[in-house]
C-alpha atoms as a PDB file:
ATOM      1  CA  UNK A   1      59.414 243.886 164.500  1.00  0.00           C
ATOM      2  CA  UNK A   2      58.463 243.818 168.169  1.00  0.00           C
ATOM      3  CA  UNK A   3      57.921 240.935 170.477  1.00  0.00           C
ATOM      4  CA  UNK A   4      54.166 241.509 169.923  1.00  0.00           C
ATOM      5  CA  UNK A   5      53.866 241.042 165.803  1.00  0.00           C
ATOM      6  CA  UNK A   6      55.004 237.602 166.893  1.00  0.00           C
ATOM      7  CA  UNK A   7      52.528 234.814 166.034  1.00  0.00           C
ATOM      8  CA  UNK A   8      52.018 232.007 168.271  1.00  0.00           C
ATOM      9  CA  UNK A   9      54.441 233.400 171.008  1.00  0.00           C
ATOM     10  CA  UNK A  10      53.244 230.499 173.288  1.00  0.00           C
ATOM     11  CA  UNK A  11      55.042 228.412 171.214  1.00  0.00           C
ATOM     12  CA  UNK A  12      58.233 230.303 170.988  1.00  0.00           C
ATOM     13  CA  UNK A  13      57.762 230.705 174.601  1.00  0.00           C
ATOM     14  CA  UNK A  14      57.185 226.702 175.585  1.00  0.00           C
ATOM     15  CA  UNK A  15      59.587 225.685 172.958  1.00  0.00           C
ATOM     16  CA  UNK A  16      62.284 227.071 174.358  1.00  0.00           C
ATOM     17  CA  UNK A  17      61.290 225.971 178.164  1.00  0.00           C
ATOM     18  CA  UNK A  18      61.259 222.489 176.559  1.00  0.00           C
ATOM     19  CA  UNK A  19      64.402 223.270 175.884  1.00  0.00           C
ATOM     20  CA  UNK A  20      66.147 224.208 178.989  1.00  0.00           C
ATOM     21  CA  UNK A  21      63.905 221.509 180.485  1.00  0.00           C
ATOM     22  CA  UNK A  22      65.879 219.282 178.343  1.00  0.00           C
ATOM     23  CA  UNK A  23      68.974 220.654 179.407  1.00  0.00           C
ATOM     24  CA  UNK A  24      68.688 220.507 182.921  1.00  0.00           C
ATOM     25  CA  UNK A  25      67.641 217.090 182.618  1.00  0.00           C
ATOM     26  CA  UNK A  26      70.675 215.913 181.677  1.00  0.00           C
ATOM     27  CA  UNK A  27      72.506 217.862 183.935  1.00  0.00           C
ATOM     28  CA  UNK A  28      70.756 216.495 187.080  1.00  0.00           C
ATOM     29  CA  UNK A  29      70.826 212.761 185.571  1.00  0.00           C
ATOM     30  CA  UNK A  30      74.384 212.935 184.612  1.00  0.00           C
ATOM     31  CA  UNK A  31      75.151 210.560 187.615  1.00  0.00           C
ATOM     32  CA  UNK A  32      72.489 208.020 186.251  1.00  0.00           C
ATOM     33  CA  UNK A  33      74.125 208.033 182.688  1.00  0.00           C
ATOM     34  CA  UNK A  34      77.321 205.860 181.575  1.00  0.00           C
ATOM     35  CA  UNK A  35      80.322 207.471 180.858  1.00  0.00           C
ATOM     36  CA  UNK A  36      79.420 207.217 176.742  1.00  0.00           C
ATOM     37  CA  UNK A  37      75.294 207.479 175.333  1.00  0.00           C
ATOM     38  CA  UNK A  38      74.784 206.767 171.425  1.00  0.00           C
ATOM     39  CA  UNK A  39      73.899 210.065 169.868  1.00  0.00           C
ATOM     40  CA  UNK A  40      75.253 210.313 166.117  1.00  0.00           C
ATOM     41  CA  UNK A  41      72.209 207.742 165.295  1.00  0.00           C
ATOM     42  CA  UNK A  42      73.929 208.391 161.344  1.00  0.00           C
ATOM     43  CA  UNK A  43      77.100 207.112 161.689  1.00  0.00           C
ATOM     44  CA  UNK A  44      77.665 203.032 161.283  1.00  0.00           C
ATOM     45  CA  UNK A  45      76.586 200.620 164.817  1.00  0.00           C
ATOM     46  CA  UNK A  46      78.865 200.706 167.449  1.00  0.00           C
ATOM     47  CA  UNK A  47      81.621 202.860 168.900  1.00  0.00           C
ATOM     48  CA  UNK A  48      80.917 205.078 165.982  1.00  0.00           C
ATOM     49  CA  UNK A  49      77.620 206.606 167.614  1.00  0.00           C
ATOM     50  CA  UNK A  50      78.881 206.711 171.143  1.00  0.00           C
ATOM     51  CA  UNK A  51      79.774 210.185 172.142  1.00  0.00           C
ATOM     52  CA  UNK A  52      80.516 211.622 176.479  1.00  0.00           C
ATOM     53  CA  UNK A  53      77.376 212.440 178.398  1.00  0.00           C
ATOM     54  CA  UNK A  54      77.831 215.711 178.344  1.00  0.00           C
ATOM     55  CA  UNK A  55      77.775 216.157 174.454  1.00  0.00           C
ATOM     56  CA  UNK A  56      73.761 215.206 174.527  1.00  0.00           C
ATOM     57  CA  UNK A  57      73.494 219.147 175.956  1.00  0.00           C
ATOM     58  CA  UNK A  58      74.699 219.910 172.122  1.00  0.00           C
ATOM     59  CA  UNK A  59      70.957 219.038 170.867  1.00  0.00           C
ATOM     60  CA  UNK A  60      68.804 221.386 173.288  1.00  0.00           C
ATOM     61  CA  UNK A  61      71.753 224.009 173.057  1.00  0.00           C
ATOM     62  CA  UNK A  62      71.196 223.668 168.672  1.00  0.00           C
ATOM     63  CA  UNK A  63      67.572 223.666 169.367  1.00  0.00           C
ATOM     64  CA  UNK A  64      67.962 227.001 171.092  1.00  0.00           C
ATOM     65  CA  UNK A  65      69.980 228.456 168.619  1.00  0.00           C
ATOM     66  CA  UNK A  66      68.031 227.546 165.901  1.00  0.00           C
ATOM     67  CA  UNK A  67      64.901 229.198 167.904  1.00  0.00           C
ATOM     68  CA  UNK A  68      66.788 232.409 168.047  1.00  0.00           C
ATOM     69  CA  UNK A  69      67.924 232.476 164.543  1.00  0.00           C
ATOM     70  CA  UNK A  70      63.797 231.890 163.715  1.00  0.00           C
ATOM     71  CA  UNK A  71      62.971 234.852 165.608  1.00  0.00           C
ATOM     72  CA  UNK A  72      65.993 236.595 163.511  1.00  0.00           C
ATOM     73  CA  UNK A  73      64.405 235.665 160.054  1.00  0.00           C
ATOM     74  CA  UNK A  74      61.021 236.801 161.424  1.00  0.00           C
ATOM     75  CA  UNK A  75      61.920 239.895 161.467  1.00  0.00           C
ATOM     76  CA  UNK A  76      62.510 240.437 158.290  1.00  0.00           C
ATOM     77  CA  UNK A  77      59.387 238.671 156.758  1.00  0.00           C
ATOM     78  CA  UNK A  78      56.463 240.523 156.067  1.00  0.00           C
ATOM     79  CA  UNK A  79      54.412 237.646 155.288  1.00  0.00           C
ATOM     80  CA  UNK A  80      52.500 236.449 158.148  1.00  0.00           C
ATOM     81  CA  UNK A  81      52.206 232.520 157.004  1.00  0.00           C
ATOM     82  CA  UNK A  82      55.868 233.008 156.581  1.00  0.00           C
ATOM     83  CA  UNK A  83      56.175 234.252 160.266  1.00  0.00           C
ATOM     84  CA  UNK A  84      53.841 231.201 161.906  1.00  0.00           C
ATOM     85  CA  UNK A  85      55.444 228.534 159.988  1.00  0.00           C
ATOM     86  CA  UNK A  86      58.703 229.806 161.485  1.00  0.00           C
ATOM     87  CA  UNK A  87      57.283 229.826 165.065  1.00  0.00           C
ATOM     88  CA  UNK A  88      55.604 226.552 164.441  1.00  0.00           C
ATOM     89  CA  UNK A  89      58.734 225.145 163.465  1.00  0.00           C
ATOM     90  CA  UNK A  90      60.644 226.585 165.999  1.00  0.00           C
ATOM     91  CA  UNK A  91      58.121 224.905 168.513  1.00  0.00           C
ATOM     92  CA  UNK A  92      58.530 221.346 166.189  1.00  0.00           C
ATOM     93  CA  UNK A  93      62.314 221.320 166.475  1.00  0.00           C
ATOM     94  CA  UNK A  94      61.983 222.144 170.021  1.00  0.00           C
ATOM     95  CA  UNK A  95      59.650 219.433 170.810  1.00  0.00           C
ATOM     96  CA  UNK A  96      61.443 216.205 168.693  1.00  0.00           C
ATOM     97  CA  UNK A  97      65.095 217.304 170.398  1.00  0.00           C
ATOM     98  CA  UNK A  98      63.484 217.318 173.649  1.00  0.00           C
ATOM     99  CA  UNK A  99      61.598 213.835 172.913  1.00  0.00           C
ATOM    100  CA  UNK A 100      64.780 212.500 171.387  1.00  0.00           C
ATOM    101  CA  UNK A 101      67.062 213.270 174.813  1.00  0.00           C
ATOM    102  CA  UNK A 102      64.456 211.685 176.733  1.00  0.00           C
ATOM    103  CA  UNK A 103      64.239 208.533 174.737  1.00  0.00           C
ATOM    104  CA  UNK A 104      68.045 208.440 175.067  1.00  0.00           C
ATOM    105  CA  UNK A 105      68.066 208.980 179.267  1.00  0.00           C
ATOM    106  CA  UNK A 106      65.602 206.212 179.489  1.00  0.00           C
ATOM    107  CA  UNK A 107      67.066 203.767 177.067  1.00  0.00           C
ATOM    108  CA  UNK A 108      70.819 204.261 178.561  1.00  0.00           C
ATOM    109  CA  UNK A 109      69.834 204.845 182.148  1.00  0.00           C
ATOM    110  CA  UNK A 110      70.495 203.264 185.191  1.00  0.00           C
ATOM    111  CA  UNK A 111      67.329 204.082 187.274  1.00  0.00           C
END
């Protein structure tokens, strides 16, 4: 399957901008961050949830990865539902880390 049988591609295309949008984000407000930012939201209050800075760059990094590996399964799917849900959802992922990191920067930031 080519890069054209894709549906939506403008999704595919602006979900993964949001995600190096999301990325450099944190790299350029890394001075504005503490030293720790809550991120594991499912562990217990506390120290528990507290991880370095840096490690928020694991959630647009997974949400890149997982937009590669939906591309991946696309090619093998015939069904072309099948193929927009996976763009669409691609797009979704993209979109909620993205919203998440940013909720984080301004709740923990010291602008």
């Amino acid at each position: 399957m080519s890069w054209k049988k894709v549906p939506f591609k403008e999704l595919v295309i602006a979900g993964f901008s949001l995600d190096f949008i999301a990325a450099l984000l944190i790299i350029f407000l890394r001075n504005f961050l503490p030293p720790v930012v809550p991120l594991l939201y499912g562990r217990p209050g506390g120290v528990g949830q507290l991880v370095p800075e840096l490690y928020l760059l694991i959630a647009p990094l997974a949400a890149i990865v997982l937009t590669i590996v939906n591309l991946l399964v696309m090619n093998f799917q015939e069904n072309l539902f099948t193929r927009k849900i996976l763009s669409a959802s691609a797009f979704l992922i993209s979109l909620l880390t993205t919203i998440t990191i940013v909720k984080i920067i301004l709740l923990v930031g010291f602008f």
